[in-house]
N, C-alpha and C. Protein backbone atom coordinates (compact mmCIF):
# COMPACT_ATOMS: atom_id res chain seq x y z
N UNK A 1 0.85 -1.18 0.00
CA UNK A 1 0.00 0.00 0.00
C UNK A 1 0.89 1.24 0.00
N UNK A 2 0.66 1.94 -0.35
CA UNK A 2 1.07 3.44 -0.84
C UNK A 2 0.67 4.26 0.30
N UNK A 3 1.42 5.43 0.48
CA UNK A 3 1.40 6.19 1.33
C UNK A 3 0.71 7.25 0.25
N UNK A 4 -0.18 8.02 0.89
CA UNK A 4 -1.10 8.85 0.42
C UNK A 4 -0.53 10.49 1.01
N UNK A 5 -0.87 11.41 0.40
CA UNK A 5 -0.41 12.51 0.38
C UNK A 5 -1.69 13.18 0.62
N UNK A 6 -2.00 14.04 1.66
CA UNK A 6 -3.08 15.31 1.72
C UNK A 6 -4.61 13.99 2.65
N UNK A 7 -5.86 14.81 2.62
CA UNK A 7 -6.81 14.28 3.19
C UNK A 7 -7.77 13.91 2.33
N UNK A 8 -8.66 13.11 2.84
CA UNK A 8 -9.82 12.37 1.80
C UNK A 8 -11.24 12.60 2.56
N UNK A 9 -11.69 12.89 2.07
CA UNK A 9 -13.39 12.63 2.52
C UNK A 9 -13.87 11.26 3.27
N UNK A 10 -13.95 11.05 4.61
CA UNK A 10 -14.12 9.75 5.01
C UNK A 10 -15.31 9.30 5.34
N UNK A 11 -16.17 10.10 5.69
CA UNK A 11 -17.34 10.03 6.16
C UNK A 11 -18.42 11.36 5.82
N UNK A 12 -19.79 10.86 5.29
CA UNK A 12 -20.59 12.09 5.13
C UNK A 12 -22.20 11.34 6.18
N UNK A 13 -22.45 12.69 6.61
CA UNK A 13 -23.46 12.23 7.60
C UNK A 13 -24.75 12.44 6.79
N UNK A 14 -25.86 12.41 7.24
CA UNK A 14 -27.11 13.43 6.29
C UNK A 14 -28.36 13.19 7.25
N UNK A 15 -28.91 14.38 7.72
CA UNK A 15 -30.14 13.91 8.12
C UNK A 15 -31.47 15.36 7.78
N UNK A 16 -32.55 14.39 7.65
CA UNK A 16 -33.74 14.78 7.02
C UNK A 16 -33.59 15.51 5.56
N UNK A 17 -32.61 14.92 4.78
CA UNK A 17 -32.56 15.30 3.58
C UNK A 17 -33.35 14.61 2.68
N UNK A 18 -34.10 14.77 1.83
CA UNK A 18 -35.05 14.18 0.80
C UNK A 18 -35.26 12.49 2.09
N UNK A 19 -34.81 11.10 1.44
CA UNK A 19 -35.03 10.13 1.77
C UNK A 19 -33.93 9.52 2.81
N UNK A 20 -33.20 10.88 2.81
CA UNK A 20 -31.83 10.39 3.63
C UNK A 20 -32.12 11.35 5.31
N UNK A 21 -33.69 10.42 6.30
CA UNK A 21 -33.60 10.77 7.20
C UNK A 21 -32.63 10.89 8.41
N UNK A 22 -31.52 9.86 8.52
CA UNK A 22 -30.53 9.49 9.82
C UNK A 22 -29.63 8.83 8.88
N UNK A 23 -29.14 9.30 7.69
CA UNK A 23 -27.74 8.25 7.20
C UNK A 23 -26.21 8.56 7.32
N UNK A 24 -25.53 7.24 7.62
CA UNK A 24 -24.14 8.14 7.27
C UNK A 24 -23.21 6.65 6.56
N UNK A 25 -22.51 7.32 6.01
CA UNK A 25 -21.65 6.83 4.52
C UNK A 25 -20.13 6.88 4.60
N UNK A 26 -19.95 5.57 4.87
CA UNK A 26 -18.14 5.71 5.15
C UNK A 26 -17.62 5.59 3.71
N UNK A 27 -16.77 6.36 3.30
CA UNK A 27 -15.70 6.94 2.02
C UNK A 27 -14.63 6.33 1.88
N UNK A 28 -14.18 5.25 0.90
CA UNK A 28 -13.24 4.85 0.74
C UNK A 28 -12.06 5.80 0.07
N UNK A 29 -10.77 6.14 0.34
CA UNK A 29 -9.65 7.02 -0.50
C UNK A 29 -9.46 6.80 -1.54
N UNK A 30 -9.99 5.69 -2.53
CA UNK A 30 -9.60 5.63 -4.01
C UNK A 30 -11.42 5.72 -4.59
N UNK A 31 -12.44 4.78 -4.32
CA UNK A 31 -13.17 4.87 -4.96
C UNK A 31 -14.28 4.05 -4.24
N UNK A 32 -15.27 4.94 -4.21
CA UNK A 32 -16.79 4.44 -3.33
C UNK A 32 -17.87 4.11 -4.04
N UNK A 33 -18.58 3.22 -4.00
CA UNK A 33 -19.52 2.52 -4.92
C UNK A 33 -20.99 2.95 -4.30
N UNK A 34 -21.74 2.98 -4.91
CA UNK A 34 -23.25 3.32 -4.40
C UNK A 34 -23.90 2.32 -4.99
N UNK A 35 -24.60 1.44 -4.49
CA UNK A 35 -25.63 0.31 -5.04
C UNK A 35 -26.78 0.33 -4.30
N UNK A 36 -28.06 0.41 -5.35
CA UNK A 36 -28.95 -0.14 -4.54
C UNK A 36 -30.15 0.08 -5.96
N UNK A 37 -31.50 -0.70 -5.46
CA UNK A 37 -32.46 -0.32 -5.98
C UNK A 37 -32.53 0.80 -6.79
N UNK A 38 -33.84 1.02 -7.88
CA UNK A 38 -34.20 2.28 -8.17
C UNK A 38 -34.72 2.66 -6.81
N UNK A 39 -35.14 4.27 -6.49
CA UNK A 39 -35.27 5.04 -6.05
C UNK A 39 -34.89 4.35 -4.64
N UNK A 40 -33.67 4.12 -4.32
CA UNK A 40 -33.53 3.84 -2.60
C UNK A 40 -32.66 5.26 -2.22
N UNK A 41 -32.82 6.54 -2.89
CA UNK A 41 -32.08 7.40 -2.52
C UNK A 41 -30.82 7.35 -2.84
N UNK A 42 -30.05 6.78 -4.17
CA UNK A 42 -28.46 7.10 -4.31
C UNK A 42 -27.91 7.90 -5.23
N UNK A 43 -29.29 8.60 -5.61
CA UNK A 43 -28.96 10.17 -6.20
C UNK A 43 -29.04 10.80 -5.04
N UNK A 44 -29.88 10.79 -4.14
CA UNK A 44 -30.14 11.99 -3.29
C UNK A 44 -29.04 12.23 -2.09
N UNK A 45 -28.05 10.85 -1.67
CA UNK A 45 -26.78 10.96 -1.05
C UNK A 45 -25.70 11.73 -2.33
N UNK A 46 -25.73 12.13 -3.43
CA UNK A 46 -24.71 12.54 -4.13
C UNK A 46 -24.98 14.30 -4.39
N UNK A 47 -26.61 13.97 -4.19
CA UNK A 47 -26.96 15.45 -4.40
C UNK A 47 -26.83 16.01 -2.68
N UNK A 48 -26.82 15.51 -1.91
CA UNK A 48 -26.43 16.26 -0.35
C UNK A 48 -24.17 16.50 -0.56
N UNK A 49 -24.21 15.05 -0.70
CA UNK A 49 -22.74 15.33 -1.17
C UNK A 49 -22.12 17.25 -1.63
N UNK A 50 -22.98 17.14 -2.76
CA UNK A 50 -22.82 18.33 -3.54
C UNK A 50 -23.07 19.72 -2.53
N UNK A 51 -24.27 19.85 -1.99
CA UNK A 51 -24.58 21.08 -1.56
C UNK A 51 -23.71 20.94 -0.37
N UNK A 52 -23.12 20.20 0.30
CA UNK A 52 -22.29 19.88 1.40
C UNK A 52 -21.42 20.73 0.91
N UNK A 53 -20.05 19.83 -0.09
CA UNK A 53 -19.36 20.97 -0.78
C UNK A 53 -19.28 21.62 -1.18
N UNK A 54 -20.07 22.43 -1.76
CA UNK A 54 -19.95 23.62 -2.83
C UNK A 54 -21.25 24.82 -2.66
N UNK A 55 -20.87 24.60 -1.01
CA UNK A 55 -22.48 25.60 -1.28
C UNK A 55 -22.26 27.25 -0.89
N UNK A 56 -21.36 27.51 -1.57
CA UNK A 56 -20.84 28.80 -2.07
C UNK A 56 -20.24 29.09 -2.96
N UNK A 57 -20.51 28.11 -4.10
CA UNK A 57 -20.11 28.18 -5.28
C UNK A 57 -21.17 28.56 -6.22
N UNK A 58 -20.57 30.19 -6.95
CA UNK A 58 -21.53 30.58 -7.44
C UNK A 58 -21.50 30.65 -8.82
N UNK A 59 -21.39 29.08 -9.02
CA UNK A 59 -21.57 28.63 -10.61
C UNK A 59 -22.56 27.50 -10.30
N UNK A 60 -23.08 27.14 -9.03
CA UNK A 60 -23.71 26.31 -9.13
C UNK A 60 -25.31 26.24 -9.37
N UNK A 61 -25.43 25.80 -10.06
CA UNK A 61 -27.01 25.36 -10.49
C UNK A 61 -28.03 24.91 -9.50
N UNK A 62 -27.87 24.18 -8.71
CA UNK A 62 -28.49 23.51 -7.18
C UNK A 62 -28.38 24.38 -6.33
N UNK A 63 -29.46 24.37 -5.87
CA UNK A 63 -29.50 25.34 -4.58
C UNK A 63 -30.63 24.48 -3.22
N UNK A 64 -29.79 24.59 -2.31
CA UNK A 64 -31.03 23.45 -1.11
C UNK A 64 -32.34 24.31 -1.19
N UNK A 65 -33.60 23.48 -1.61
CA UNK A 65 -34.72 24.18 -1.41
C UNK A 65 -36.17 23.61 -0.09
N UNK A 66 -36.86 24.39 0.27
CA UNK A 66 -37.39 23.59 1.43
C UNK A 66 -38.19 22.26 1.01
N UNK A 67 -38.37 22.18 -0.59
CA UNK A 67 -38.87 20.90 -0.66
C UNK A 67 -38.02 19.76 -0.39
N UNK A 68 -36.62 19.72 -0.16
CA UNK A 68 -35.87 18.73 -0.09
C UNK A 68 -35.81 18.45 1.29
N UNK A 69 -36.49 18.61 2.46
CA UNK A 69 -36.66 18.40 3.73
C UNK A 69 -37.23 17.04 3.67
N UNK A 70 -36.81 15.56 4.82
CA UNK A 70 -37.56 14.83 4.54
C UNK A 70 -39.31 14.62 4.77
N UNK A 71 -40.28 14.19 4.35
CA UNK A 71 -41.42 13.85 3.87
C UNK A 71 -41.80 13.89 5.56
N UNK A 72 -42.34 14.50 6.30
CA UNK A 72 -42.92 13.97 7.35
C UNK A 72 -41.88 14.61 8.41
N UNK A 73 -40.83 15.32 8.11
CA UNK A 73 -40.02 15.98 9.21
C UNK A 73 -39.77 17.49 8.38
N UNK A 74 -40.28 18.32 8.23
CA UNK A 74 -40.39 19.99 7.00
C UNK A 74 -39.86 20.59 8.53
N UNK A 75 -40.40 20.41 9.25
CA UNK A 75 -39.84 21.31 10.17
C UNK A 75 -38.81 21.07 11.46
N UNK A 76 -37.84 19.73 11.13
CA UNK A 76 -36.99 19.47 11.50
C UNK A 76 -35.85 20.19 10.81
N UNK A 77 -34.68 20.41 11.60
CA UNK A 77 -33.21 20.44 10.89
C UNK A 77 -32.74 19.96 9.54
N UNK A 78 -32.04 20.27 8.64
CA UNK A 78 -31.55 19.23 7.05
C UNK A 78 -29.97 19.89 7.83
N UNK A 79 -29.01 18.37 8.15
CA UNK A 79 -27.65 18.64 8.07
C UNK A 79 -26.89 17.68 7.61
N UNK A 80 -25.49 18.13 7.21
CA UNK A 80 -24.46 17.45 6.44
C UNK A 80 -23.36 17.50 7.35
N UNK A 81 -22.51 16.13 7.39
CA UNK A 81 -21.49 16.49 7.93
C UNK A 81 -20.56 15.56 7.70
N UNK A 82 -19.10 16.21 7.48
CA UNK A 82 -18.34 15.68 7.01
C UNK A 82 -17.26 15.59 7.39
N UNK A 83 -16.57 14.31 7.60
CA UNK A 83 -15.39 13.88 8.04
C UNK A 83 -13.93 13.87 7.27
N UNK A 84 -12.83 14.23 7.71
CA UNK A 84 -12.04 14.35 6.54
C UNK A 84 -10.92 13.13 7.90
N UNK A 85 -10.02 13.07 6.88
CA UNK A 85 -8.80 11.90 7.16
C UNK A 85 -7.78 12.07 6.69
């Protein structure tokens, strides 16, 4: 194994985002796989991904809107959180 240079994304948390009420997602350093069903939510962990990072980037097209709160919690918290290594 190789010694790695700088930090990686290790962990992303997510809660009451679209279908991603209480999830969290451990990050492999070369390459992380997402599998599952249609609609089990593995666009909607890539689209929290996104507004996680870049949400002051003002080329971006996405913007968090209150419909993306989950279904049955609108007036709970939506947070991201992210682990680096």
């Amino acid at each position: 194994m190789s010694e790695r240079a700088g930090m990686f994304l290790s962990r992303l948390t997510i809660e009451n985002f679209r279908s991603c009420r209480d999830a969290g997602i451990d990050l492999e350093p070369d390459i992380t796989l997402l599998v599952g069903e249609n609609n089990a939510g593995k666009s909607n962990v890539i689209e929290a991904l996104r507004l996680a990072t870049t949400p002051l980037n003002p080329k971006s097209t996405r913007w968090f809107d209150e419909s993306d709160r989950s279904h049955g919690r609108e007036h709970e918290v939506v947070s991201f959180g992210l682990e680096l290594q």
